[in-house]
Protein backbone atom coordinates (compact mmCIF):
# COMPACT_ATOMS: atom_id res chain seq x y z
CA UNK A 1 -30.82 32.52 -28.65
CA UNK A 2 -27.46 30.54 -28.09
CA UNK A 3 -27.83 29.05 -31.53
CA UNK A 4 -27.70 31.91 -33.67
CA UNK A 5 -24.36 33.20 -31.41
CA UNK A 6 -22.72 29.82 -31.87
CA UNK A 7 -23.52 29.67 -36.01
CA UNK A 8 -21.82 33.25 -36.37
CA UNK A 9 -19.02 32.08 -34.23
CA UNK A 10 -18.15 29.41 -36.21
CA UNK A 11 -18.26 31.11 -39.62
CA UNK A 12 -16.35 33.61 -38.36
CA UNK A 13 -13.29 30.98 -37.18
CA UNK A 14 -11.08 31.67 -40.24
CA UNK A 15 -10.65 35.19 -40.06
CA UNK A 16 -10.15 35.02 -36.13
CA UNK A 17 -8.05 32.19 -36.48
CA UNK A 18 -5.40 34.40 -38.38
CA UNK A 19 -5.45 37.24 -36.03
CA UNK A 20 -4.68 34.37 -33.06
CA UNK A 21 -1.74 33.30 -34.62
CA UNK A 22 1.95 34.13 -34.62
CA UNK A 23 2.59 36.50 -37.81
CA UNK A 24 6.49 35.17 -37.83
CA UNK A 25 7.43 31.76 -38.14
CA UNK A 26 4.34 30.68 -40.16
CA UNK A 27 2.38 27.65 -38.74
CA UNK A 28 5.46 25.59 -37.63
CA UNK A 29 6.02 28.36 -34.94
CA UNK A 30 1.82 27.74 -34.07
CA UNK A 31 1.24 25.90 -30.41
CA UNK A 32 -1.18 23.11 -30.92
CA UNK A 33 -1.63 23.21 -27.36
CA UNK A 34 -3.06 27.22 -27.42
CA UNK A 35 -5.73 26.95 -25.09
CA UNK A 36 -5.84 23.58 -23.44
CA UNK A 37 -6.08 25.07 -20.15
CA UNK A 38 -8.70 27.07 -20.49
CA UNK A 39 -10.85 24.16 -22.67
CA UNK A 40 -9.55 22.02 -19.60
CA UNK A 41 -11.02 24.33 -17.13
CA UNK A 42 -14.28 25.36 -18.88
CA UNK A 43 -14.65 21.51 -19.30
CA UNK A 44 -14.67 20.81 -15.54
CA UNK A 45 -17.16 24.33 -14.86
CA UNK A 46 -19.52 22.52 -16.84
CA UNK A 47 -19.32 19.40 -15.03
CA UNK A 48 -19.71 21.26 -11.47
CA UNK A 49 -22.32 22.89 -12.62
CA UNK A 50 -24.34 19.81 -13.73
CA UNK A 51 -23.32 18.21 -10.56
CA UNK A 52 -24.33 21.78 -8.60
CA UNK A 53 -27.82 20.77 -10.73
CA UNK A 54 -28.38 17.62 -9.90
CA UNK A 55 -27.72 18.33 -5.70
CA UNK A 56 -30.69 20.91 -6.01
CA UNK A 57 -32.93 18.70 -7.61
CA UNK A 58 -32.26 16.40 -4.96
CA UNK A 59 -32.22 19.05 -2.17
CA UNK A 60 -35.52 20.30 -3.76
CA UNK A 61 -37.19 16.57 -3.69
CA UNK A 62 -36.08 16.63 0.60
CA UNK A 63 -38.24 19.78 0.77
CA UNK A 64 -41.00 18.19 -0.65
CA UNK A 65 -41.02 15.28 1.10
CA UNK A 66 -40.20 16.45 4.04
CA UNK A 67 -42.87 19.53 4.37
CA UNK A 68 -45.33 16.99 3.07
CA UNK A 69 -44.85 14.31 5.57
CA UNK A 70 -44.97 17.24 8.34
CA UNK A 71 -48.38 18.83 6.51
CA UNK A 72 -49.73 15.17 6.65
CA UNK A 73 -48.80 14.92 10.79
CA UNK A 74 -50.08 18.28 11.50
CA UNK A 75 -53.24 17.60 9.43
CA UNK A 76 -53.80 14.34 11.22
CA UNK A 77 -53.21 15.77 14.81
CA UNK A 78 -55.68 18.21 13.75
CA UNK A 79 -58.51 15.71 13.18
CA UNK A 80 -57.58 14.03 16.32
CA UNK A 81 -57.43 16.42 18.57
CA UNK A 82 -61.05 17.91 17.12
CA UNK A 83 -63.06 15.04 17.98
CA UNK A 84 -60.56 14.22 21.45
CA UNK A 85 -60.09 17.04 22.61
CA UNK A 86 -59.94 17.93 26.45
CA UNK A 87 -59.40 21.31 26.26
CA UNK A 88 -60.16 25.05 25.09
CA UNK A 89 -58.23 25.99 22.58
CA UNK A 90 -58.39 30.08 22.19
CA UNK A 91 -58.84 31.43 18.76
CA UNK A 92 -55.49 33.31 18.07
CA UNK A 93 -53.82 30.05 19.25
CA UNK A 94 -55.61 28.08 17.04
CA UNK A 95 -54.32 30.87 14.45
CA UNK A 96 -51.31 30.30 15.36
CA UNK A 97 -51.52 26.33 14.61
CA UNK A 98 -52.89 27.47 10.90
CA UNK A 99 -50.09 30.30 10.23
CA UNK A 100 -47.69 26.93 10.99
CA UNK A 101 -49.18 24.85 8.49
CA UNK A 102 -49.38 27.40 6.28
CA UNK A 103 -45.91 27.81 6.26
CA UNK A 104 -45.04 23.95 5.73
CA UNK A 105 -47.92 24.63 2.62
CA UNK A 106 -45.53 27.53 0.96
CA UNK A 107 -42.39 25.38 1.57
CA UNK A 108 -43.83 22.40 -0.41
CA UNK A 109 -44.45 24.89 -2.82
CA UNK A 110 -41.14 26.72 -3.04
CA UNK A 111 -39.71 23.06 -3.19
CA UNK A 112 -42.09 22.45 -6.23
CA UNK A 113 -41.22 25.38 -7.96
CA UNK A 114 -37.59 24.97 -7.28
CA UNK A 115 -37.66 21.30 -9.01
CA UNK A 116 -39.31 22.40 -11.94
CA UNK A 117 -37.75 21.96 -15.06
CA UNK A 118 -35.20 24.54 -16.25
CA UNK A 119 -33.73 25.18 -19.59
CA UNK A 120 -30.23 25.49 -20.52
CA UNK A 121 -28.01 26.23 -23.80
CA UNK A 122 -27.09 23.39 -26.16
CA UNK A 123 -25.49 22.99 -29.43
CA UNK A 124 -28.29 23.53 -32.40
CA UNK A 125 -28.74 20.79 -35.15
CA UNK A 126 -26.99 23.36 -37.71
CA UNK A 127 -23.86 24.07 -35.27
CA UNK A 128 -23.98 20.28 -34.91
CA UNK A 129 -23.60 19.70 -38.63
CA UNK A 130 -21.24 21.82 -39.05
CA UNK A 131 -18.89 20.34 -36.99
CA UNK A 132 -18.97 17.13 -39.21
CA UNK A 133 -19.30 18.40 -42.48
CA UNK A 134 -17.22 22.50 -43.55
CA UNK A 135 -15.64 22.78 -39.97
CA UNK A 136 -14.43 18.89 -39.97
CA UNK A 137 -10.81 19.91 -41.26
CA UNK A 138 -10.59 22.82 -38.47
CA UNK A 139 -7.05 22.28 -36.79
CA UNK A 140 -7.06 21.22 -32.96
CA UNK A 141 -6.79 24.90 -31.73
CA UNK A 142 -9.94 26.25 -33.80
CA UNK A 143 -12.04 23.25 -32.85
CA UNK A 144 -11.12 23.24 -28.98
CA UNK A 145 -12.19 26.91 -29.20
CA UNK A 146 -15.34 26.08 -30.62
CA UNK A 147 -16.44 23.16 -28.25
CA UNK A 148 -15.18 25.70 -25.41
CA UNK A 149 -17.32 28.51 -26.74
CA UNK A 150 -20.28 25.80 -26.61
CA UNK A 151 -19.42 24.77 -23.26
CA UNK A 152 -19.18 28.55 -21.94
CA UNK A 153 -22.80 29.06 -23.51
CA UNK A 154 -24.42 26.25 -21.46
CA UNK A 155 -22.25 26.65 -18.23
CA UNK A 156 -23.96 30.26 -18.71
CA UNK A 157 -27.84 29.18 -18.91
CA UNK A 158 -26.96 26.22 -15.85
CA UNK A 159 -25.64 28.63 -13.19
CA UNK A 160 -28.77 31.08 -14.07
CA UNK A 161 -30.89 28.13 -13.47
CA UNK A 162 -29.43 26.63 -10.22
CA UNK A 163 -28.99 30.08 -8.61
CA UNK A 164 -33.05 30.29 -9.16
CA UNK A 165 -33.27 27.06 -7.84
CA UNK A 166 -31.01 27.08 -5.11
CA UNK A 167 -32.93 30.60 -4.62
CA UNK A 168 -36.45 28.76 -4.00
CA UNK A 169 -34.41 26.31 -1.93
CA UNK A 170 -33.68 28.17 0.62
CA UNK A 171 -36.85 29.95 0.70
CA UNK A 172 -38.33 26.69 1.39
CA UNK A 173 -36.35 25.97 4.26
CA UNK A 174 -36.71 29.43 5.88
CA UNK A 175 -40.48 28.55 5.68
CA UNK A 176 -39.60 25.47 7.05
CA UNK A 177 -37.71 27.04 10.02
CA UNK A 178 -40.75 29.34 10.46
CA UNK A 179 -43.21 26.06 11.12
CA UNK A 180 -40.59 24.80 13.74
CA UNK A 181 -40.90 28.67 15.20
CA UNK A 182 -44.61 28.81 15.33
CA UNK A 183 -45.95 24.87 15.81
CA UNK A 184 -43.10 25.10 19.28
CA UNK A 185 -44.09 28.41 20.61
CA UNK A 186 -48.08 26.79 19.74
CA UNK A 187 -47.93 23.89 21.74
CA UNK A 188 -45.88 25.46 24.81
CA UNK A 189 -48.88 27.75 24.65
CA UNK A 190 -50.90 24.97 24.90
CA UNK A 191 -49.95 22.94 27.48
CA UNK A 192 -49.42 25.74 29.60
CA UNK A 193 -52.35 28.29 29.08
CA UNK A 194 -55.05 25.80 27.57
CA UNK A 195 -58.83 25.30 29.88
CA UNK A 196 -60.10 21.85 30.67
CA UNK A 197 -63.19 21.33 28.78
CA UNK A 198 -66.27 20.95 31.50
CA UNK A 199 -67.47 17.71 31.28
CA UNK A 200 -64.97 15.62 29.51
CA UNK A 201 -64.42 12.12 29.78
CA UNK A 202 -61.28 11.51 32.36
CA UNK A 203 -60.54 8.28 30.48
CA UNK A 204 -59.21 10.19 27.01
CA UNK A 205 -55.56 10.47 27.17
């Protein structure tokens, strides 16, 4: 767990905090600057990263939208053309039609998966407390490199989560691309090697 990493860490600041700094010139030779860069940087990984989190939730509400509203068409054409239809449809083309639904089917539920709710690193109640009660007199140095250390811990847990996602994303649209592959090659097959039904009413268009 992050929380017991992020206790020790901060009980352990005094001792690391004199092997940081400068053995000559005693504190007035310290930089209260040490490490702004970095605590700068780590501060703007974390907000791309909740950014990066919030474009695959989105991207992974598109796929489920969009597969759905495709599943629904497809299912309707289905029941339209089975009471309407003019023409012989052969067996392994009608498979054909199913492995294309099917597909749409897996992408809704790679999108599903995808947006499902994923858990990242935070600051524990104890670390929290400590900040405000024995750590509150840390100097600027120690208590940037704690918040950093924080930050680093849940900038770890969001980039395993949105590579999962963004993972099941893109499975989703490859099943996706597979429907477009399989419902085209289906209804060229159609139009082109289906048999008039003997008897049918000319009128139905």
């Amino acid at each position: 767990m992050m929380t017991g990493i992020v206790v020790r860490r901060i009980a352990a600041f005094p001792a690391m905090t004199k092997k940081r700094r400068p053995e000559q010139g005693g504190d007035s030779a310290f930089d209260d600057q040490q490490g702004a860069e970095y605590a700068a940087f780590i501060d703007a990984q974390l907000t791309a990263e909740v950014d990066r989190r919030k474009a695959h939730q989105s991207r992974a509400q598109s796929l489920i939208t969009v597969s759905t509203v495709l599943l629904t068409f497809m299912g309707a054409i289905g029941v339209f053309a089975q009471f309407t239809q003019r023409y012989v449809i052969s067996t392994w083309l009608q498979g054909v039609y199913g492995a294309a639904m099917l597909a749409l089917v897996f992408a809704v539920g790679c999108g599903i998966w995808a947006g499902r709710s994923h858990v990242y690193e935070i600051a524990d109640d104890p670390t929290l407390f400590a900040m405000v009660e024995d750590h509150w007199v840390d100097d600027a140095v120690d208590s940037r490199n704690i918040v950093a250390t924080l930050r680093v811990l849940s900038i770890v847990s969001l980039q395993r989560g949105n590579q999962a996602v963004a993972r099941y994303i893109l499975i989703g649209q490859y099943a996706q691309l597979a429907f477009l592959a399989l419902f085209t090659i289906a209804v060229l097959l159609t139009i082109t090697g289906a048999e008039r039904i003997e008897g049918a009413d000319p009128t139905l268009k």
